[in-house]
C-alpha atoms as a PDB file:
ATOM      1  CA  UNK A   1       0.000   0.000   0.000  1.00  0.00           C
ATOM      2  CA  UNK A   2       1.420   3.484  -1.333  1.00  0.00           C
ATOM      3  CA  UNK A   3       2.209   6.333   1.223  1.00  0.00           C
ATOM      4  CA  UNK A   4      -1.134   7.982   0.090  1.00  0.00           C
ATOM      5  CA  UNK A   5      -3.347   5.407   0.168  1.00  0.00           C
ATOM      6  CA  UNK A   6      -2.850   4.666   3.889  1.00  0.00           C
ATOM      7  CA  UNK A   7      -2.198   8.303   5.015  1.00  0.00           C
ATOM      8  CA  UNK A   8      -5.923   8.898   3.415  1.00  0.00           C
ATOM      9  CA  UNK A   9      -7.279   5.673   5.167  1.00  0.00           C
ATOM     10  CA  UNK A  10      -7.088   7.424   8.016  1.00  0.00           C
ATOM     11  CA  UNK A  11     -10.287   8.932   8.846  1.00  0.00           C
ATOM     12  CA  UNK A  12      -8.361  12.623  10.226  1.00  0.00           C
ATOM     13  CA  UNK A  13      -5.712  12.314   6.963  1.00  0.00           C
ATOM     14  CA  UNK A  14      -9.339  12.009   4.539  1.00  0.00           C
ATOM     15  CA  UNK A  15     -10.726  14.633   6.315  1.00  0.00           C
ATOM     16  CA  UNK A  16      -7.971  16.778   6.396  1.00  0.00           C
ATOM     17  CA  UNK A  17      -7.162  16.740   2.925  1.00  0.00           C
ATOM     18  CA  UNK A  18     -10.505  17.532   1.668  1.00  0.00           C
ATOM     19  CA  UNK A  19     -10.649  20.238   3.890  1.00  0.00           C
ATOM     20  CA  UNK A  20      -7.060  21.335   2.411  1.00  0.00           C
ATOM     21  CA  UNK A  21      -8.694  20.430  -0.724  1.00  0.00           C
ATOM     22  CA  UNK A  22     -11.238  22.660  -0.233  1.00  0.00           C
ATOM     23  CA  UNK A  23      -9.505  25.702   0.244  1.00  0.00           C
ATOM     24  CA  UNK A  24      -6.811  25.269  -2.024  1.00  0.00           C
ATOM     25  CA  UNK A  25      -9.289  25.003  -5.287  1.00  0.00           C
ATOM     26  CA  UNK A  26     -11.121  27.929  -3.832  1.00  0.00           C
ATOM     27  CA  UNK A  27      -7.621  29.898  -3.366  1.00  0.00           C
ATOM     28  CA  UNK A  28      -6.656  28.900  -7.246  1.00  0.00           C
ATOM     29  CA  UNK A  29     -10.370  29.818  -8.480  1.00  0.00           C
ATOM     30  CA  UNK A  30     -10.062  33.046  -6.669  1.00  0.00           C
ATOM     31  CA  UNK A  31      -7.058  34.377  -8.115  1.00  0.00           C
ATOM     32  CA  UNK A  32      -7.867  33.312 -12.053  1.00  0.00           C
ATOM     33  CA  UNK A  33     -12.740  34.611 -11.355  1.00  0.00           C
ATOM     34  CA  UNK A  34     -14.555  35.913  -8.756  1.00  0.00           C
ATOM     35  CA  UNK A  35     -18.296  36.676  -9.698  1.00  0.00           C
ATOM     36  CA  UNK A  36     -17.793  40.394  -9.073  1.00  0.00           C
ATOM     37  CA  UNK A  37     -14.824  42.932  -9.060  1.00  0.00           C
ATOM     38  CA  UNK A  38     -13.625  42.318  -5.224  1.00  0.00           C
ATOM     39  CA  UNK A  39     -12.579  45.670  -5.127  1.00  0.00           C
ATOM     40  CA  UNK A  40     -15.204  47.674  -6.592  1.00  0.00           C
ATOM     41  CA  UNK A  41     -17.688  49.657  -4.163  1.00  0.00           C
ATOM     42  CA  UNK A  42     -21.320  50.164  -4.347  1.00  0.00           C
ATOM     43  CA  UNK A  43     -22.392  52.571  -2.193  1.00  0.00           C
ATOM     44  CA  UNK A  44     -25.409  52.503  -2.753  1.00  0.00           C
ATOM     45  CA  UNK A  45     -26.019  48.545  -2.351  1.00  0.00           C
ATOM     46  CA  UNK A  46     -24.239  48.541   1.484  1.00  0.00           C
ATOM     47  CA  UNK A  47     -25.059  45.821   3.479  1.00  0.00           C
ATOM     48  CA  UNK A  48     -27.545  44.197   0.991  1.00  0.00           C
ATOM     49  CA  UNK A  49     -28.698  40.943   1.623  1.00  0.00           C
ATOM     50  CA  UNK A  50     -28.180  37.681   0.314  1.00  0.00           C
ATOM     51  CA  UNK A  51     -29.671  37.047  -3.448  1.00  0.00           C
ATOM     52  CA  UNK A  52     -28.978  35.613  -6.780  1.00  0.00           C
ATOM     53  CA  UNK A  53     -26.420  38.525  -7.388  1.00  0.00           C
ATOM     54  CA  UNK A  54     -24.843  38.500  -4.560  1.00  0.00           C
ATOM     55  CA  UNK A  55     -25.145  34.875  -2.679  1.00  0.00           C
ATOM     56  CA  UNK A  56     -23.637  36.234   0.606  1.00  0.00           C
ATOM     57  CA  UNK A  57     -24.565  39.842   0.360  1.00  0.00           C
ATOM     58  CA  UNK A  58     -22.240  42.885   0.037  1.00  0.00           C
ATOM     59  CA  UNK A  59     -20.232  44.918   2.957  1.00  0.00           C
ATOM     60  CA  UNK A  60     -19.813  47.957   4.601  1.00  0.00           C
ATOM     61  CA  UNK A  61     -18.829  49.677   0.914  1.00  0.00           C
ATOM     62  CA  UNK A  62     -21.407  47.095  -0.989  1.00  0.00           C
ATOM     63  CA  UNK A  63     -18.160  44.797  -2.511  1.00  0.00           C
ATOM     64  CA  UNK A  64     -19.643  41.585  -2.957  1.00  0.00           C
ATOM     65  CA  UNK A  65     -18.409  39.326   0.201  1.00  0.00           C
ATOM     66  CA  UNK A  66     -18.195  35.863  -1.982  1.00  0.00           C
ATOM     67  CA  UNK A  67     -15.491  37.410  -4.383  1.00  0.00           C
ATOM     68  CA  UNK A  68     -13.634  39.237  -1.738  1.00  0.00           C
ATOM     69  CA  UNK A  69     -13.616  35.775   0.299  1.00  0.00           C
ATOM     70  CA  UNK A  70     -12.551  33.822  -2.415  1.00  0.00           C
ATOM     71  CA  UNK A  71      -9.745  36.290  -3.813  1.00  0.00           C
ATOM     72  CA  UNK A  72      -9.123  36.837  -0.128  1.00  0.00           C
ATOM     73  CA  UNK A  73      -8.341  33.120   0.477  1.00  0.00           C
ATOM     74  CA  UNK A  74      -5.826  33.210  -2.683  1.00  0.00           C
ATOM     75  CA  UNK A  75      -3.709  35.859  -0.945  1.00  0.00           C
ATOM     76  CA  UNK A  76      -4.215  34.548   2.496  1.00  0.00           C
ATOM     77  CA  UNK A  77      -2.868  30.702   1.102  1.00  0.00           C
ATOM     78  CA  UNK A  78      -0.037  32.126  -1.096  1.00  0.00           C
ATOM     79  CA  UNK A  79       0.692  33.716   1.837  1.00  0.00           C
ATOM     80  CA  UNK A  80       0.980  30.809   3.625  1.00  0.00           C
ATOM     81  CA  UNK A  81       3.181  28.595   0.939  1.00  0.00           C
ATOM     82  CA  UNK A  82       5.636  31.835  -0.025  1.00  0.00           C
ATOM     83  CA  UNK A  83       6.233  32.061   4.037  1.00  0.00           C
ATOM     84  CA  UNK A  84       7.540  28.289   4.130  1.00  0.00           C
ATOM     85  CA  UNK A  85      10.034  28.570   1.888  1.00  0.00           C
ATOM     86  CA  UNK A  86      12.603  30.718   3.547  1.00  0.00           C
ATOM     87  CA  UNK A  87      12.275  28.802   7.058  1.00  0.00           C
ATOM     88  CA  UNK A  88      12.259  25.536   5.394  1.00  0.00           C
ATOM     89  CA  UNK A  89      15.109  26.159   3.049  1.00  0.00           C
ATOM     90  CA  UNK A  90      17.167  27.924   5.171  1.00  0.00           C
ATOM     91  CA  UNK A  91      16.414  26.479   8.148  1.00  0.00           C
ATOM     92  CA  UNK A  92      17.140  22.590   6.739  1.00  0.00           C
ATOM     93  CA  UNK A  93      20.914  24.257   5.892  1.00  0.00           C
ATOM     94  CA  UNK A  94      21.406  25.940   8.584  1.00  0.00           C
ATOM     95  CA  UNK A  95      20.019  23.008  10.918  1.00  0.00           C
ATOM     96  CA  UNK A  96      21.633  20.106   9.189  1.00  0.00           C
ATOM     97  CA  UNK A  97      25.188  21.664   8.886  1.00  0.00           C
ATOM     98  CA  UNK A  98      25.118  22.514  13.126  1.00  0.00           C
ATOM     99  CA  UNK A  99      23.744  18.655  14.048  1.00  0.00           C
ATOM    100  CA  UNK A 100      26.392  17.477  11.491  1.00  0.00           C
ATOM    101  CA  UNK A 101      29.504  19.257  11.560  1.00  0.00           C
ATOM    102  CA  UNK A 102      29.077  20.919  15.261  1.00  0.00           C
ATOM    103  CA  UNK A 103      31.968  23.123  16.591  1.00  0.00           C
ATOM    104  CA  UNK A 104      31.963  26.477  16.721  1.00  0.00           C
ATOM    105  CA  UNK A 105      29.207  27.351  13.946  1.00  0.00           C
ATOM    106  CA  UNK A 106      26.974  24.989  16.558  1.00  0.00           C
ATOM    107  CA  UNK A 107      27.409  27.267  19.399  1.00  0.00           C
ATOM    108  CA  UNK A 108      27.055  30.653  18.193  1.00  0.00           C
ATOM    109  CA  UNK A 109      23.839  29.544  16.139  1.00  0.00           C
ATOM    110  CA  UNK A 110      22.244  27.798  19.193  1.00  0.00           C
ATOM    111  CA  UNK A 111      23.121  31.120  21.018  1.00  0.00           C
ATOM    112  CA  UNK A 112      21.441  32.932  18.122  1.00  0.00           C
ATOM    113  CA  UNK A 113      18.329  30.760  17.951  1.00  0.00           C
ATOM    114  CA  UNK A 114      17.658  31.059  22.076  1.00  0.00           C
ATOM    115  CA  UNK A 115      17.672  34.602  21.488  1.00  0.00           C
ATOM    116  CA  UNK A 116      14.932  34.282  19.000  1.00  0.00           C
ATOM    117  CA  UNK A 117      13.055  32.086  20.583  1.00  0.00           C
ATOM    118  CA  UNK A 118      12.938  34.353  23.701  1.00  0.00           C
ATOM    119  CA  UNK A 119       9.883  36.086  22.502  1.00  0.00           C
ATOM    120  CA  UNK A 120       6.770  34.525  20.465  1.00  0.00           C
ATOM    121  CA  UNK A 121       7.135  34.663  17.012  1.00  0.00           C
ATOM    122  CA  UNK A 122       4.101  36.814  16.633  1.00  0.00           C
ATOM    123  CA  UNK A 123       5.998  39.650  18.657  1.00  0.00           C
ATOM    124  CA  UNK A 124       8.908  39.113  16.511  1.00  0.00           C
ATOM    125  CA  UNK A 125       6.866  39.623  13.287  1.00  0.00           C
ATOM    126  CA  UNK A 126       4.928  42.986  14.883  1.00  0.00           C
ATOM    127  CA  UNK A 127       8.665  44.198  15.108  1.00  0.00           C
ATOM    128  CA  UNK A 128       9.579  43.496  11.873  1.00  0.00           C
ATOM    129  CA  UNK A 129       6.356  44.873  10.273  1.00  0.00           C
ATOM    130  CA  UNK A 130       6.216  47.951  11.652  1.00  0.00           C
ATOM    131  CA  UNK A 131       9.751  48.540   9.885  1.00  0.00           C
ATOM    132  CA  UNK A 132       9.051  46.784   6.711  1.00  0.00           C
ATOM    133  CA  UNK A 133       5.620  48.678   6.398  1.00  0.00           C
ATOM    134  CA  UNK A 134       2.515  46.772   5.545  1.00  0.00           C
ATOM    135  CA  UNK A 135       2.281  44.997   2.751  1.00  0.00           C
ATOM    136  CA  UNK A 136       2.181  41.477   1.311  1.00  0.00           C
ATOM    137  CA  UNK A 137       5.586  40.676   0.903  1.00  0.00           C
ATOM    138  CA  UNK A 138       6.314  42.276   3.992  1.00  0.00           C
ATOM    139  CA  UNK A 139       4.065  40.123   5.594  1.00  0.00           C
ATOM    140  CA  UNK A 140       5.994  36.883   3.953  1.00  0.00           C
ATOM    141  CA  UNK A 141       9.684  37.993   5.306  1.00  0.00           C
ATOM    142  CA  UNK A 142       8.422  39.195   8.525  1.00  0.00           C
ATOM    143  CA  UNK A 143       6.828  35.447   9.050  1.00  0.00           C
ATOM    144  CA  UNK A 144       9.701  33.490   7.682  1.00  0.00           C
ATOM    145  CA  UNK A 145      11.781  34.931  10.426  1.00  0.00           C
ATOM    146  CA  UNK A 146       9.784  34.519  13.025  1.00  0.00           C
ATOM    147  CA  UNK A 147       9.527  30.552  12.370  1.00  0.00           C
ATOM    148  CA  UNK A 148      12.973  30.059  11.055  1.00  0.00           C
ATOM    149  CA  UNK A 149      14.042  29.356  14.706  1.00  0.00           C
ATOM    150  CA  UNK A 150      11.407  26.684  14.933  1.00  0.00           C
ATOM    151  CA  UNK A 151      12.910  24.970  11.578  1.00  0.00           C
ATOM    152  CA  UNK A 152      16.419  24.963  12.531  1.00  0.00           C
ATOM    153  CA  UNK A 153      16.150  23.792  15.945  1.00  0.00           C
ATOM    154  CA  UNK A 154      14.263  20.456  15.034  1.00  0.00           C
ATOM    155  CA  UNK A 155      16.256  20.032  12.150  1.00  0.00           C
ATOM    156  CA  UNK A 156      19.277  20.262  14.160  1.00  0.00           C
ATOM    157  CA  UNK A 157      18.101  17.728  17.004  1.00  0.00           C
ATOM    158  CA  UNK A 158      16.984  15.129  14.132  1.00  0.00           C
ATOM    159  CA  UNK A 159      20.221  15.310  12.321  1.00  0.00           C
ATOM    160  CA  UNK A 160      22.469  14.815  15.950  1.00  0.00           C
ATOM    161  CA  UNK A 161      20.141  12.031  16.530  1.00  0.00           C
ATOM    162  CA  UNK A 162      20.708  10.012  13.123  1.00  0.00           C
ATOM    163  CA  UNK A 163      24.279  11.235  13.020  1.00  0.00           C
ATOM    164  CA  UNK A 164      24.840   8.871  16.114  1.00  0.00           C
ATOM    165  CA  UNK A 165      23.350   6.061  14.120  1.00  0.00           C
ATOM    166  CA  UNK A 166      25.971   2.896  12.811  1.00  0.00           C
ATOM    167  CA  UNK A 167      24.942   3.536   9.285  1.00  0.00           C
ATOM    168  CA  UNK A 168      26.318   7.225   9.277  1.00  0.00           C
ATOM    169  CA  UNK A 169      29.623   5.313  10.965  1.00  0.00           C
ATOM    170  CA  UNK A 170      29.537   2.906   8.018  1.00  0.00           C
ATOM    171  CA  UNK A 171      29.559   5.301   5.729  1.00  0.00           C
ATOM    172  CA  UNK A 172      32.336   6.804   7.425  1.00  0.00           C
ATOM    173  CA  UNK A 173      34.634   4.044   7.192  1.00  0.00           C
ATOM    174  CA  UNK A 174      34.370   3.458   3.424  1.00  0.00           C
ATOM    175  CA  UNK A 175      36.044   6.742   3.321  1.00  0.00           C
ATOM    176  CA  UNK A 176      32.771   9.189   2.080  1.00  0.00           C
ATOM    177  CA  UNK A 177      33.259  12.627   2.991  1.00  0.00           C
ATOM    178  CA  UNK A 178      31.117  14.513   6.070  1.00  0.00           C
ATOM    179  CA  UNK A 179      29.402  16.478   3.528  1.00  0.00           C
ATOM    180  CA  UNK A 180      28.136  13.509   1.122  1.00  0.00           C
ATOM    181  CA  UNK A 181      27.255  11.573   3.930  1.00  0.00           C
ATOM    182  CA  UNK A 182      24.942  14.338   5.412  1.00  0.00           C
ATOM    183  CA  UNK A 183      23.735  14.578   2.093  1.00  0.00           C
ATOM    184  CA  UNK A 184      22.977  10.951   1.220  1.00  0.00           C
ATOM    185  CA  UNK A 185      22.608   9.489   4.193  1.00  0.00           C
ATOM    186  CA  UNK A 186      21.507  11.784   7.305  1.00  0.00           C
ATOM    187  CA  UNK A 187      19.252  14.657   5.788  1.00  0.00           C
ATOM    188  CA  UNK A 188      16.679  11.541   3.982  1.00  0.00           C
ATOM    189  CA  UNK A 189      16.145   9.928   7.671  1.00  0.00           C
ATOM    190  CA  UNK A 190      15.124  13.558   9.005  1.00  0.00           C
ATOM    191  CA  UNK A 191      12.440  14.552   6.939  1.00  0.00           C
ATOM    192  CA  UNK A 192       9.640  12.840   8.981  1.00  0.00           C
ATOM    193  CA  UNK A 193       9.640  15.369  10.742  1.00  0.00           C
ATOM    194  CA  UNK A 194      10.621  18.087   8.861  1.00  0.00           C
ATOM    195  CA  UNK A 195       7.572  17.386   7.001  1.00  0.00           C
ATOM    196  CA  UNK A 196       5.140  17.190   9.841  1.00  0.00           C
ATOM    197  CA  UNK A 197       5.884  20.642  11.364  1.00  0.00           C
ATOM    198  CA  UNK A 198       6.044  22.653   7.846  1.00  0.00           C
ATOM    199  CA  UNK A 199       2.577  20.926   7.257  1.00  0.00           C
ATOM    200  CA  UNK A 200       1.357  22.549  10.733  1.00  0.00           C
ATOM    201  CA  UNK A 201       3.372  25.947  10.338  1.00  0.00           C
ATOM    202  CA  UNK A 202       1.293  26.188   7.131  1.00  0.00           C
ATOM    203  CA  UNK A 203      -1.462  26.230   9.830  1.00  0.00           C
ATOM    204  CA  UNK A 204       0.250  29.369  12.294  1.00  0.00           C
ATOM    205  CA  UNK A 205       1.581  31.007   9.485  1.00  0.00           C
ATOM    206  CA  UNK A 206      -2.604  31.547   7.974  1.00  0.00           C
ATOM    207  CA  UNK A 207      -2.770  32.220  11.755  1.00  0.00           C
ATOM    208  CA  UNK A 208      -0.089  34.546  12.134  1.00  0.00           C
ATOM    209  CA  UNK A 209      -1.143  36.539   8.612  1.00  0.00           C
ATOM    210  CA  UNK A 210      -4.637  36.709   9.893  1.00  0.00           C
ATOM    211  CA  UNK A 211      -3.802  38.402  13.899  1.00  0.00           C
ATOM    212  CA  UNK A 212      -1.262  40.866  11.703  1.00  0.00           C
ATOM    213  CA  UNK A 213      -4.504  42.362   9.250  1.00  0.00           C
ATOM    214  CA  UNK A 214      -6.571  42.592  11.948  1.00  0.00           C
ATOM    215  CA  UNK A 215      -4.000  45.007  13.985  1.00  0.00           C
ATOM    216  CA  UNK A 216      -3.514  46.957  10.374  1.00  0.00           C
ATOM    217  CA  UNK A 217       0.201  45.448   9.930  1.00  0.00           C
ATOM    218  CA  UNK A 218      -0.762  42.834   7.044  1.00  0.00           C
ATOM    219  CA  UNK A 219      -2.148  43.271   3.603  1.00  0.00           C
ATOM    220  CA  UNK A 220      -3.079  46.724   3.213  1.00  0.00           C
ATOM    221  CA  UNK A 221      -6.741  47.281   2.068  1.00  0.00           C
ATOM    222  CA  UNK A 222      -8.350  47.293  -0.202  1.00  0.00           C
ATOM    223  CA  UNK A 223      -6.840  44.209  -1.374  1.00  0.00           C
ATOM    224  CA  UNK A 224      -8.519  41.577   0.664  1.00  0.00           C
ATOM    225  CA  UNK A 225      -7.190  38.768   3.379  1.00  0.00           C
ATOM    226  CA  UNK A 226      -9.307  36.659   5.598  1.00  0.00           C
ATOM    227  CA  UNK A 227      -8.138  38.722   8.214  1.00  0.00           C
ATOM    228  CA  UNK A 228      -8.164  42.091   7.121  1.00  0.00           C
ATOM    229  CA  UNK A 229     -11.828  41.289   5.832  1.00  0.00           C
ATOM    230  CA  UNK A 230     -12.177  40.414   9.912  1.00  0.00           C
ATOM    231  CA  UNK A 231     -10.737  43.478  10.435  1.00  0.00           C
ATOM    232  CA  UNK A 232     -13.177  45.325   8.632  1.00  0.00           C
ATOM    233  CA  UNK A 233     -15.836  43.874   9.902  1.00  0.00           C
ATOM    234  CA  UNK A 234     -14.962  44.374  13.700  1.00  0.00           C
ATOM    235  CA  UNK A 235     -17.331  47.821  13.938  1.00  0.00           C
ATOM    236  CA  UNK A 236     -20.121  46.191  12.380  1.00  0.00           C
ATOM    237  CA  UNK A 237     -20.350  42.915  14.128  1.00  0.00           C
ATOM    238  CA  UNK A 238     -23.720  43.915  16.376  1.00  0.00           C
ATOM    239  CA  UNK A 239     -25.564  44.510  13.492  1.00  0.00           C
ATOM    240  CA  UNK A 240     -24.066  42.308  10.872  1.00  0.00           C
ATOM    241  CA  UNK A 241     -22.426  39.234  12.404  1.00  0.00           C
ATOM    242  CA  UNK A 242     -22.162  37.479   8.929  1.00  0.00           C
ATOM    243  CA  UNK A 243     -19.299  40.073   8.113  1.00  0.00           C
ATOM    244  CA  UNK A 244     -16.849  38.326  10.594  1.00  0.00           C
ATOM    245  CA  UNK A 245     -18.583  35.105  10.639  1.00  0.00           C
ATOM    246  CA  UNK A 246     -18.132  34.423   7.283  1.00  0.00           C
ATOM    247  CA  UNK A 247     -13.856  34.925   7.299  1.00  0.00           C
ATOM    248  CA  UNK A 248     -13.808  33.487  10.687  1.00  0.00           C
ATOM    249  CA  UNK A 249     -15.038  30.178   9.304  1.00  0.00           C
ATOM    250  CA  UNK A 250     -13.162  30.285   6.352  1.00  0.00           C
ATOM    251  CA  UNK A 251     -10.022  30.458   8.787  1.00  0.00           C
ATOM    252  CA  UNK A 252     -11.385  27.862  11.046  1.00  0.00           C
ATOM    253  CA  UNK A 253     -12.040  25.479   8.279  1.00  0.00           C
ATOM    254  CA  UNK A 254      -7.842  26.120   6.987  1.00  0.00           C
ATOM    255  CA  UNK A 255      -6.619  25.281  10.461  1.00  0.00           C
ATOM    256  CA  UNK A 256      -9.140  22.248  11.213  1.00  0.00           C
ATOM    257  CA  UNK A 257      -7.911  20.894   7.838  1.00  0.00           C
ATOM    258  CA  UNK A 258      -4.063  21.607   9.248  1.00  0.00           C
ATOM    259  CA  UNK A 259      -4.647  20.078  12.240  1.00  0.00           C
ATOM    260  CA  UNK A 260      -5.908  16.594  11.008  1.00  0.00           C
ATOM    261  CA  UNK A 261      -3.538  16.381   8.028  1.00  0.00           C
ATOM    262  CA  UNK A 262      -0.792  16.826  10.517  1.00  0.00           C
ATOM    263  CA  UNK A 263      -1.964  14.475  12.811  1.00  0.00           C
ATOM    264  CA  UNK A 264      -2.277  11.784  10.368  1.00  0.00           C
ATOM    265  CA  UNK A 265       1.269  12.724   9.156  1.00  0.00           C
ATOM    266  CA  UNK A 266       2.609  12.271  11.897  1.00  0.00           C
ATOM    267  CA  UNK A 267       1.332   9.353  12.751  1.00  0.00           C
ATOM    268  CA  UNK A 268       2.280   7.763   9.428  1.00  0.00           C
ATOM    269  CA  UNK A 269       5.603   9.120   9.508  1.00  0.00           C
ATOM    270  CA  UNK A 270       6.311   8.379  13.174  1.00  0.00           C
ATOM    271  CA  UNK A 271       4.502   5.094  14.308  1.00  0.00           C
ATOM    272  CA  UNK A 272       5.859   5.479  17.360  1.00  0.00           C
ATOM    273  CA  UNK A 273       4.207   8.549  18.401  1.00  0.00           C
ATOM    274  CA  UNK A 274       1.003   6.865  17.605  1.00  0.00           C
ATOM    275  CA  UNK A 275      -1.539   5.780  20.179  1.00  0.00           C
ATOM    276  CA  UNK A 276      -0.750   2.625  21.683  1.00  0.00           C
ATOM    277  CA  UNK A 277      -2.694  -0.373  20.224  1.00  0.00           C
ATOM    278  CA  UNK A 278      -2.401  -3.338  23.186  1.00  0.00           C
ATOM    279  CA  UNK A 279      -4.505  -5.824  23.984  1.00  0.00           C
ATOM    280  CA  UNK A 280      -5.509  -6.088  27.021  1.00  0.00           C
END
């Protein structure tokens, strides 16, 4: 049985990815049609109701809500994916060569990373936006540093733990360099888990974006997020609860879909972090 097949037998993997599923093919349709112009206002169709024009009414400015959601969950994802690749790029290098090679490089990272991970990443990015400025790529790099730490310090701990392993010895002793056996041999036994936490960052980093355009520091408006769409619906929430119920959901639906993916990765990819099965 392929990798797929039983990480989707699982009922939370199945559900997860067709959650994922979900919002991905909404994200892609969003950024190629939405029925209406997200960004065009009608001020003089505010707050209209749901109908065959507009299936979940229009907002504050009368901008259809279905269009803004679904071009809001295309820059909310890509978000999401652009953020993962600095942490889990860098962070795999920067990891893998201190576990491997140790020494001096070991020690003044590990000092570097503590520092980091001194504060929550979300304070970390509120530092760094209010520098960069607000705005989507700001957004991205502000987020990548904040979870780099995260990245490079599990990383790290896999690659000392295989490195103590007979086969990395082996490999050793035929005369292979450090460097091709980190390559070859270490780095392929610590993606497990490598893969497991960039699945769930995907998760804090949709999060993350969301907190940051509901304080202002995220994708400047007009062009719309899930959570600067929260944002905007804050002052309106007594009268109109859709406006934040309706981005709310759509977030809570991302990170449910996170959650169970990454539990059934990680039970796939680490049976022995998987509930015990005895019989009793």
């Amino acid at each position: 049985m392929t990798f797929t097949k039983r990480l989707l037998g699982k009922a939370n993997g199945m559900a997860g990815a067709f959650l994922l599923g979900i919002v991905f093919f909404i994200a892609v349709l969003g950024s190629v049609y939405t029925p209406h112009d997200p960004l065009k206002s009608d001020l003089l169709n505010r707050f209209a109701e749901a109908s065959a024009t507009h299936p979940l009414g229009t907002d504050m400015f009368g901008r259809d809500i279905l269009s803004r959601l679904m071009r809001g969950a295309w820059v909310s994802v890509s978000i999401g994916l652009g953020t993962l690749v600095l942490p889990v790029v860098l962070g795999t290098v920067l990891g893998a060569a201190a576990g491997h090679f140790r020494g001096w490089f070991d020690r003044i990272l590990i000092m570097i990373l503590d520092a980091l991970m001194a504060f929550p990443g979300l304070l970390i990015a509120l530092g760094l936006m209010a520098v960069i400025g607000a705005n989507k790529y700001g957004v991205i790099l502000a987020l990548s540093v904040a979870y780099l730490p995260a990245i490079t310090r599990v990383v790290r701990g896999s690659v000392l733990s295989v490195s103590q392993s007979e086969f990395v010895e082996a490999s050793a002793t035929m005369g292979n360099s450090r460097l091709y056996t980190l390559i070859v041999h270490v780095l392929p036994n610590c993606l497990a888990p490598l893969i497991v936490l960039t699945t769930m960052m995907f998760g804090w980093v949709l999060l993350a974006e969301s907190a940051l355009s509901f304080l202002g520091l995220g994708v400047p408006p007009p062009e719309p997020s899930w959570g600067n769409i929260l944002a905007e619906a804050k002052a309106h929430l007594m009268r109109y609860p859709m406006l934040g119920l309706l981005p709310g959901l759509c977030i809570s639906v991302a990170l449910l879909g996170v959650n169970l993916l990454g539990d059934a990765l990680r039970d796939e990819l680490d049976p022995k972090s998987a509930p015990s099965k005895e019989v009793i």
